[in-house]
Each structure stands twice: as structure tokens, then as C-alpha cells.
Protein backbone atom coordinates (compact mmCIF):
# COMPACT_ATOMS: atom_id res chain seq x y z
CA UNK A 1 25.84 -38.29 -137.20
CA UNK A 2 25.28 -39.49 -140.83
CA UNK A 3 23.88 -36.67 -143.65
CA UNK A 4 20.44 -37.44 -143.95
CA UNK A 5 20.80 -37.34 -148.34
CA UNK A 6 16.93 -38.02 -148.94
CA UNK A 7 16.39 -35.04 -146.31
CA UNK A 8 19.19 -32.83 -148.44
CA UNK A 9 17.51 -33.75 -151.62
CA UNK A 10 13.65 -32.63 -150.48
CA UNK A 11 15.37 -29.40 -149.06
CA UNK A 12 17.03 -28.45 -152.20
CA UNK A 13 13.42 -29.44 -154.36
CA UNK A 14 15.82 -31.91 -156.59
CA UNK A 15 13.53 -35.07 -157.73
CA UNK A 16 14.58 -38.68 -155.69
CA UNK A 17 13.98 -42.32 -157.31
CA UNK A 18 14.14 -45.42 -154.54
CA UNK A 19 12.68 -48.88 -154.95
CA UNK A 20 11.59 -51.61 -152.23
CA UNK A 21 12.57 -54.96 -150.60
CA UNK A 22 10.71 -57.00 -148.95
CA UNK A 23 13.92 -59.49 -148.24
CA UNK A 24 16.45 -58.48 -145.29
CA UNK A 25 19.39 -59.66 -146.64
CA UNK A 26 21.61 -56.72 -147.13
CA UNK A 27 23.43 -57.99 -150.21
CA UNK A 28 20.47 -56.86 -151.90
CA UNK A 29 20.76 -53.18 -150.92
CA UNK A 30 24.60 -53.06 -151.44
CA UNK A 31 23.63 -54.53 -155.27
CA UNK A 32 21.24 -51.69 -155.66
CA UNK A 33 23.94 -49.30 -154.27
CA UNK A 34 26.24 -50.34 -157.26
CA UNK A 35 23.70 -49.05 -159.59
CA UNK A 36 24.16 -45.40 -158.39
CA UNK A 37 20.69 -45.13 -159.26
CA UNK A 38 18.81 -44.90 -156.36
CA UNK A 39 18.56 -42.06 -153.44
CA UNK A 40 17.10 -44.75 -150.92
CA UNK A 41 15.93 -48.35 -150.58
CA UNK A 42 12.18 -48.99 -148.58
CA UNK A 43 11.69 -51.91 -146.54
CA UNK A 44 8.65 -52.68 -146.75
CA UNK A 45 8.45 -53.94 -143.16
CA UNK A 46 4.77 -54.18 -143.14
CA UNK A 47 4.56 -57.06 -145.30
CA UNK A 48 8.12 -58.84 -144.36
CA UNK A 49 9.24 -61.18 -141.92
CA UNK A 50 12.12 -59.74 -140.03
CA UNK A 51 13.96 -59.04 -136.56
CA UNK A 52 16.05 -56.30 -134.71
CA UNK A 53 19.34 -57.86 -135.88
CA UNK A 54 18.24 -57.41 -139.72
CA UNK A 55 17.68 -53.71 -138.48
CA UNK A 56 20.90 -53.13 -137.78
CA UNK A 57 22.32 -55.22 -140.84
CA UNK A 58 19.85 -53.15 -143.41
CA UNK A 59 21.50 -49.93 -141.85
CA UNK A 60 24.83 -51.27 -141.82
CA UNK A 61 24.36 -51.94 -145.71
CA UNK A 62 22.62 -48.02 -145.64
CA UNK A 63 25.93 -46.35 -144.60
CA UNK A 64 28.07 -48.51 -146.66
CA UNK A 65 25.90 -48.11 -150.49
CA UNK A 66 25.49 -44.62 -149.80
CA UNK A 67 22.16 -44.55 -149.73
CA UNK A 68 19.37 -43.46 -147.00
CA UNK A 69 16.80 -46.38 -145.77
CA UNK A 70 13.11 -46.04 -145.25
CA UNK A 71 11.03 -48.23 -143.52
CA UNK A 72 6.99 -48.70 -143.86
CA UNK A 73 5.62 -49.35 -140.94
CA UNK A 74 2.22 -51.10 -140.21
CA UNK A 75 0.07 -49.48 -138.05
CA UNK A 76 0.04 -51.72 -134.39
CA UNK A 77 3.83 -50.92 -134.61
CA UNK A 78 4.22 -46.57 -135.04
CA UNK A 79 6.04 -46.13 -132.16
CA UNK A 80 7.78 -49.11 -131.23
CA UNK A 81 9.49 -49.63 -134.72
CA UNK A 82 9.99 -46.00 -135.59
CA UNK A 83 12.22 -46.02 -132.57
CA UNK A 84 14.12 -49.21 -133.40
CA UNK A 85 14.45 -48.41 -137.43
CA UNK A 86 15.98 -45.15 -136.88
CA UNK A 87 18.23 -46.29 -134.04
CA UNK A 88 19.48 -48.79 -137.18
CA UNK A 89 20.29 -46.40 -139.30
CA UNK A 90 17.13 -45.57 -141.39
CA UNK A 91 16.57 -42.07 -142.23
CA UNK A 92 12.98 -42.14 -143.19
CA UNK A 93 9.70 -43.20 -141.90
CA UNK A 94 6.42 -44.28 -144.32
CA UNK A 95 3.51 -44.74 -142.02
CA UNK A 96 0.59 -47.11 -143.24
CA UNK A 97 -3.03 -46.71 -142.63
CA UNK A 98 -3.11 -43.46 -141.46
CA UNK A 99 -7.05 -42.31 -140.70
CA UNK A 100 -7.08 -39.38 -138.64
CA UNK A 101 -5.39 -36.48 -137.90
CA UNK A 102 -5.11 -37.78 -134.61
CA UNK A 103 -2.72 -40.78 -136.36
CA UNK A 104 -0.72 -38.46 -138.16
CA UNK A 105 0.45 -36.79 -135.26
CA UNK A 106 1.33 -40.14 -133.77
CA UNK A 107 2.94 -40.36 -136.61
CA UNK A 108 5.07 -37.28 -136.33
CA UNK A 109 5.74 -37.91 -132.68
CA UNK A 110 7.22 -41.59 -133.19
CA UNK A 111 9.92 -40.11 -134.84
CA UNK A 112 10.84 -36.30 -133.41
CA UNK A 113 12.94 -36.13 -129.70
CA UNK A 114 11.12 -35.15 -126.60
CA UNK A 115 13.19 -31.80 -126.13
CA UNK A 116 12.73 -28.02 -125.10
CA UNK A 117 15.81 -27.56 -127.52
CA UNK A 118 13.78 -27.32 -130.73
CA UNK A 119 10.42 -25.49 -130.59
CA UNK A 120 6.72 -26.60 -132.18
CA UNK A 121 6.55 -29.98 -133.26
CA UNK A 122 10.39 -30.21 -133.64
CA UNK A 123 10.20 -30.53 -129.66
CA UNK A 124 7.19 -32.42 -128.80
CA UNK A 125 8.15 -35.95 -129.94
CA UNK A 126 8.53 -39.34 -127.68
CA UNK A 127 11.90 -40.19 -128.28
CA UNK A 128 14.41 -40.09 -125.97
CA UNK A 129 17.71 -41.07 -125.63
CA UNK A 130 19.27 -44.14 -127.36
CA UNK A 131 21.86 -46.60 -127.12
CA UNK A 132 22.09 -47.17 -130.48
CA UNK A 133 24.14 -47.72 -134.12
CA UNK A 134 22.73 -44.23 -134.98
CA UNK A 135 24.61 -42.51 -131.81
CA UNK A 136 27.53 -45.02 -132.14
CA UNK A 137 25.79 -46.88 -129.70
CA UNK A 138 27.01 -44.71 -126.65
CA UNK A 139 29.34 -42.20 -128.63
CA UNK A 140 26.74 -39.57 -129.55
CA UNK A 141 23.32 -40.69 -127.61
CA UNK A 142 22.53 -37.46 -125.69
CA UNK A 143 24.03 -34.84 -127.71
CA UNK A 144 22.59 -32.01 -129.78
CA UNK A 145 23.94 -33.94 -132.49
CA UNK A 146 21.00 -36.74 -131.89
CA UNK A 147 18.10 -34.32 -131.53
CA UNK A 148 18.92 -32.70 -134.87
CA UNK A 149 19.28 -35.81 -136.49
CA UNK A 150 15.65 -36.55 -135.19
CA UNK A 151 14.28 -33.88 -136.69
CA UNK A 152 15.67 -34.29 -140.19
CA UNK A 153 13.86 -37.63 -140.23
CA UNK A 154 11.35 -37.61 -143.43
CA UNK A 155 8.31 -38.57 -142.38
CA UNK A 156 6.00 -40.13 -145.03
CA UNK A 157 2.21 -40.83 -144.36
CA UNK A 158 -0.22 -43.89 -146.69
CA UNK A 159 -2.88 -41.82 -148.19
CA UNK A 160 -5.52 -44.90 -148.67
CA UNK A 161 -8.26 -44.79 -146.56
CA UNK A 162 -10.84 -43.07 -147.81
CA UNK A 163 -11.30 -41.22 -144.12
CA UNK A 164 -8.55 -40.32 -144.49
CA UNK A 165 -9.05 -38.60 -148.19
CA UNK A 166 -12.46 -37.50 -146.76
CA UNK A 167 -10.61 -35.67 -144.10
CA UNK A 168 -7.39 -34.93 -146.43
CA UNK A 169 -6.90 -31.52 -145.93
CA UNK A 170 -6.86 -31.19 -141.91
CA UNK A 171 -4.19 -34.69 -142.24
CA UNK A 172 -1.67 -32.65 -144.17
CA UNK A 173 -1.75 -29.93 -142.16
CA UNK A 174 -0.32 -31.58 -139.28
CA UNK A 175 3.29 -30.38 -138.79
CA UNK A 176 6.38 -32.30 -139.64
CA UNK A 177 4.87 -34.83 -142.40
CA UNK A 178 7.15 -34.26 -146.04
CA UNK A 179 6.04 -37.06 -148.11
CA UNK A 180 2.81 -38.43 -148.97
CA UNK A 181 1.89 -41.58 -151.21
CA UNK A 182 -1.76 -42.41 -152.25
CA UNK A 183 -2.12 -46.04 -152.04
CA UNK A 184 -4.28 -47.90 -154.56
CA UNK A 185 -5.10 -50.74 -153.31
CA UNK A 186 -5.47 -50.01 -150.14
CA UNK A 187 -8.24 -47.14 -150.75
CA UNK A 188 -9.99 -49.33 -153.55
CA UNK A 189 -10.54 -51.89 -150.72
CA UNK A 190 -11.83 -49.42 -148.16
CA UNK A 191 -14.52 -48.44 -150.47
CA UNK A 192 -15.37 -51.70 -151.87
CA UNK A 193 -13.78 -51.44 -154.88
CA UNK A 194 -11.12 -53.92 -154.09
CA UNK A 195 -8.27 -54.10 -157.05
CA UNK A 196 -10.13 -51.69 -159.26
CA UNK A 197 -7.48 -49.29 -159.32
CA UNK A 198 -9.01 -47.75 -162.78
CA UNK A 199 -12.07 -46.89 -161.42
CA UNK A 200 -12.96 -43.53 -161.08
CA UNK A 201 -13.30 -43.21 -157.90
CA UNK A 202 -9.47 -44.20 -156.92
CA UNK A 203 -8.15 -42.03 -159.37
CA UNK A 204 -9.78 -39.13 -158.29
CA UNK A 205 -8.81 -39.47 -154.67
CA UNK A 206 -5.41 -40.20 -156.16
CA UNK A 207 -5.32 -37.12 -158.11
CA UNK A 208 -7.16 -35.01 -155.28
CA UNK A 209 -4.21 -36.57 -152.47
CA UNK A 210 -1.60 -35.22 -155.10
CA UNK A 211 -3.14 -31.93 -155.59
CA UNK A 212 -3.35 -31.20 -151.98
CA UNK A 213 0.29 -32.44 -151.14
CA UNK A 214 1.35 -29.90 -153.73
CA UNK A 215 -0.95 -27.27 -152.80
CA UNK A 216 0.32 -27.41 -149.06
CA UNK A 217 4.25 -27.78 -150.02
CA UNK A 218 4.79 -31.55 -149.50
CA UNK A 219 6.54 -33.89 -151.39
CA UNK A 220 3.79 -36.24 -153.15
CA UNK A 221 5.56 -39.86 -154.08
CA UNK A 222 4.10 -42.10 -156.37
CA UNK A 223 5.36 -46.38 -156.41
CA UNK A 224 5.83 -47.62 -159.88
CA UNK A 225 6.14 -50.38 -161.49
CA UNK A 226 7.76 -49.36 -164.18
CA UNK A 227 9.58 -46.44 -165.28
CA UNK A 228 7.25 -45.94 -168.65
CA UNK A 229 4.31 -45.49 -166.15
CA UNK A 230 5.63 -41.98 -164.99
CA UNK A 231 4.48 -39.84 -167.75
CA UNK A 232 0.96 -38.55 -166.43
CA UNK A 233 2.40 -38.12 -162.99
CA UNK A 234 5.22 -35.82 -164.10
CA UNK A 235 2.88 -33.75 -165.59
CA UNK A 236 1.11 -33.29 -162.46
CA UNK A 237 4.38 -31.72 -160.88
CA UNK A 238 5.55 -35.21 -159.02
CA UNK A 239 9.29 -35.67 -158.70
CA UNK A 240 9.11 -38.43 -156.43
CA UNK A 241 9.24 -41.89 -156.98
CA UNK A 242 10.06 -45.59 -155.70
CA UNK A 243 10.20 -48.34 -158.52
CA UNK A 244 10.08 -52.05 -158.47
CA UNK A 245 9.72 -54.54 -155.56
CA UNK A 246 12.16 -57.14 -155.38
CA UNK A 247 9.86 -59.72 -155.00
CA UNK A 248 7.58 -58.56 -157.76
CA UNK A 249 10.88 -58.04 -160.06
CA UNK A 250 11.63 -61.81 -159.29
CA UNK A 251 8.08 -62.94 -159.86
CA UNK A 252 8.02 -61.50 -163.34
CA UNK A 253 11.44 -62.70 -164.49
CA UNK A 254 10.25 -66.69 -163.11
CA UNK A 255 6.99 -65.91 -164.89
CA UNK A 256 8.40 -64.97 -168.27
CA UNK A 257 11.33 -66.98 -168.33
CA UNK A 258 10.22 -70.14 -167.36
CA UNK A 259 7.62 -70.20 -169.81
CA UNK A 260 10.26 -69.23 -172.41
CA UNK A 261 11.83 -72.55 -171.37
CA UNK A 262 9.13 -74.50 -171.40
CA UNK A 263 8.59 -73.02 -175.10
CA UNK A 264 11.62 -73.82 -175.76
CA UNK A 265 10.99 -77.46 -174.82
CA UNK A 266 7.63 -78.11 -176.53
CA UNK A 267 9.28 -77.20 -179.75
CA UNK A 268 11.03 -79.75 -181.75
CA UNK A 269 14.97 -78.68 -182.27
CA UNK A 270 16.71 -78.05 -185.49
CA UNK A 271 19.72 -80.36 -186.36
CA UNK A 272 23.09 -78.99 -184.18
CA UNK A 273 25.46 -78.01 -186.71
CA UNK A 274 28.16 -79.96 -186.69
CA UNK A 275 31.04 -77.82 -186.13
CA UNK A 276 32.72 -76.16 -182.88
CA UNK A 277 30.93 -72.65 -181.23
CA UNK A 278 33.47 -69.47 -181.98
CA UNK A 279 33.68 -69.22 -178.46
CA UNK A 280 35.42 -72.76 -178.04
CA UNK A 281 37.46 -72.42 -181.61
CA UNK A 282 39.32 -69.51 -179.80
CA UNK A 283 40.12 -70.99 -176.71
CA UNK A 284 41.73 -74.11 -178.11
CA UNK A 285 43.12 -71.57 -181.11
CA UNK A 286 45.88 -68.37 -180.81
CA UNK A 287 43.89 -65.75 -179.23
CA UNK A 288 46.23 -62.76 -179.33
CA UNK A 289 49.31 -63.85 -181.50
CA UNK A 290 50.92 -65.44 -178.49
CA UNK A 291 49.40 -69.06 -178.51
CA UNK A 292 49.03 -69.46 -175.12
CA UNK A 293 45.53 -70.75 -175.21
CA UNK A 294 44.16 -68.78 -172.83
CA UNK A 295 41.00 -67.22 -174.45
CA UNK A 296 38.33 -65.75 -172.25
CA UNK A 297 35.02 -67.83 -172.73
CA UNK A 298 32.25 -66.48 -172.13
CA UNK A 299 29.70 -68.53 -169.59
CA UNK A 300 26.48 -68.31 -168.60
CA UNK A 301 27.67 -65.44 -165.85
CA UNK A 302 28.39 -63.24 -168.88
């Protein structure tokens, strides 16, 4: 069975940066993998179109960046896609719309094995055994192996409900939960405050769902949008955080850019010199005292 590194890092209290896709295509995650920036990659299932194949691909692409995979997980789906992400290859679980403490065991028991081999909540989870890519598909299903792999699943829970900050407390003290993020938007909406993420009553249920994570020895996370945004959270104690959405990251660069371009256009050019770029004057020149004309030009790929 694979290491579990998000799991290793939240057991050894070291900080952990991911960031999202909303796009299955694994290219993406192997591109973030060449950073050697990240701890994990989310897929924010909830909100993307997707199927069981690009499951298997996105874990495929997991094991070979070197990073763990999360998946957030709308709530209709807890149990049904909890079961088929791991059996991918994710390591980690974010659970939307969580209200009750009833829902956050349901969360906790999507993900553990139904076993007498590991006591408390450790043992009283609804998976059983799989046919897999996490066993090897029938190389390690049913093995001791599998059940402790269950239970080093991280198991994130949405904080944005405002039951569910009403009733904060007796949430996080359901067994088995690690990470918690407050969500925004989705608690400014549920109290009729849609998109006012300023007002005062979000950030006090966002400070209050902090405060309590830390209090009870989770792992608060807080989603960024940029790095330069961390600075009040840090001083809270929060060493947990996933940055940038790949769509959003592509909406800004189309945004800026194109009206760059369009700038660019309205405004009347200067006269073109009327001499040869640098670039071009070295590749039709001696380059390296050898003449063979063989300059590297730069492109637009450079």
C-alpha cells in the first residue's frame, strides 16, 4: 500500500500547501507535481463533471507526481464516492455541507473499514473489501494492509452552514475528522448574507470554526487565493493551506491578458525600426566562434 504523505505530514505537525482542479485531465496534476511545491492536489468533484475512469487516471497521476489526492465530495454522494475515490488512489476525503453531528459521522464512516481489527471508530466504518487500484486490484484487497490504509485516510469536513457553526463544538468532537475548512460562501449564503464574505458575521464564525479546530487538536485549513492573503491566518496558528483553482488561475490570466491585447491594439504603434532583432542577427551570424549558424532563438515557448 502507498504512504499516505498528507497523513505523515499532519502526524509529524509539519505545515502542508495543496491547490485545486476542477479539470480531470491528469496532465494537470503531473505539471503541478514538477513544481515540488505542493503536498496534494483537491478535486473539487463537487463542482466538476467527471466519471470512474478519470478516478483512476487522477490517482494514476497521484502515485506518479508524488503527491497525495483529495477529493470534495458533495453531499447526495458521501458514501458512494468516498468508496470509489479512495479505491483510485486518493488519500483524503473533504466532505461538503456537513450540518449535524449525525453527518459527520457519516462522514467518518464512508471512509474507515467495517472491521473488529481496529477498535472505536477505527472499526466501525462501511467499507469493505475492494477490487481496486488501491489493493492492486486483487493483490492486496483483504489484507491488514487495506484496513490500515483505511484508517490513515484524512478526513476533512466544510464548516459553512451556520447549523453547523451553531452546533460546532459537538461536530468536532466526532472521532476520526483531522481537517476542517470554514467555507465563506457557503455560510454567507445560509444566513442571507450571500457573497458578503467581509461581513461580520462570516468572519466571526470563521474565526470561531478556527479557534475550535485548534482548541480540540485538528488541523484547521484555510483556501487561498493568493499566497499574500496568508498573513492574518498564520497568526492564528494555521499551517494549512490549498491555493489557487485552476479554473480561477485561467480566468484571471484571459481576463488580464486579453485586455492587455486589446490595449495593445487601440493604441497607435510607433514606427518599427528598421533594422534586424538581436535574436535573428545571431542566428544568421557566428554564434560561438564556429560559424555554424546554429544560434538558439528564442520563441514564444521561451
Amino acid at each position: 500500500m502507498r504512504r499516505n504523505l498528507l497523513r505523515e505530514r499532519l502526524n509529524a505537525g509539519k505545515p502542508s500547501v495543496g491547490t485545486h482542479i476542477l479539470s480531470a485531465w491528469p496532465t494537470l496534476v503531473e505539471l503541478i507535481g514538477h513544481s515540488r511545491q505542493y503536498d496534494y492536489v483537491e478535486f473539487t468533484a463537487e463542482y466538476a463533471p467527471f466519471d470512474l475512469h478519470d478516478l483512476d487516471n487522477l490517482g494514476r497521476a497521484f502515485e506518479l507526481s508524488g503527491m497525495s489526492g483529495m477529493i470534495k465530495i458533495e453531499q447526495t454522494q458521501y458514501t458512494h464516492q468516498a468508496m470509489r475515490a479512495i479505491g483510485a488512489g486518493f488519500q483524503s476525503v473533504l466532505f461538503a455541507d456537513i450540518r449535524t453531528v449525525e453527518d459527520a459521522r457519516t462522514a467518518v464512516n464512508a471512509v474507515r473499514a467495517e472491521t473488529t481489527m481496529s477498535k472505536g471508530v477505527r472499526g466501525r466504518g462501511l467499507l469493505g473489501v475492494g477490487m481496486r487500484r488501491d489493493v492492486g486490484i486483487v493483490r492486496q484487497g483483504g489484507t491488514p494492509a487495506y484496513v490500515d490504509a483505511l484508517n490513515e485516510v484524512v478526513i476533512a469536513i466544510m464548516v459553512e452552514k451556520k447549523s453547523c457553526v451553531d452546533n460546532l463544538d459537538a461536530i468536532l468532537s466526532v472521532p476520526g475528522i483531522d481537517m476542517v475548512q470554514f467555507g465563506a460562501s457557503g455560510f454567507s449564503m445560509s444566513i442571507g448574507k450571500t457573497g458578503q464574505y467581509g461581513h461580520p458575521d462570516v468572519l466571526a464564525a470563521e474565526t470561531k470554526t478556527i479557534q475550535t479546530a485548534l482548541k480540540k487538536g485538528l488541523h484547521p485549513r484555510i483556501e487561498l487565493r493568493d499566497p499574500s492573503q496568508a498573513g492574518r491566518y498564520l497568526e492564528m496558528g494555521v499551517k494549512h493551506f490549498c491555493i489557487g483553482w485552476d479554473v480561477r488561475i485561467l480566468a484571471d490570466w484571459w481576463d488580464t491578458k486579453g485586455a492587455e491585447m486589446r490595449k495593445l491594439l487601440r493604441t497607435k504603434p510607433k514606427k518599427a525600426a528598421a533594422k534586424l532583432a538581436p535574436a535573428v542577427v545571431r542566428a544568421k551570424g557566428k554564434t560561438n566562434g564556429k560559424g555554424n549558424g546554429r544560434a538558439a532563438v528564442r520563441g514564444n515557448y521561451a
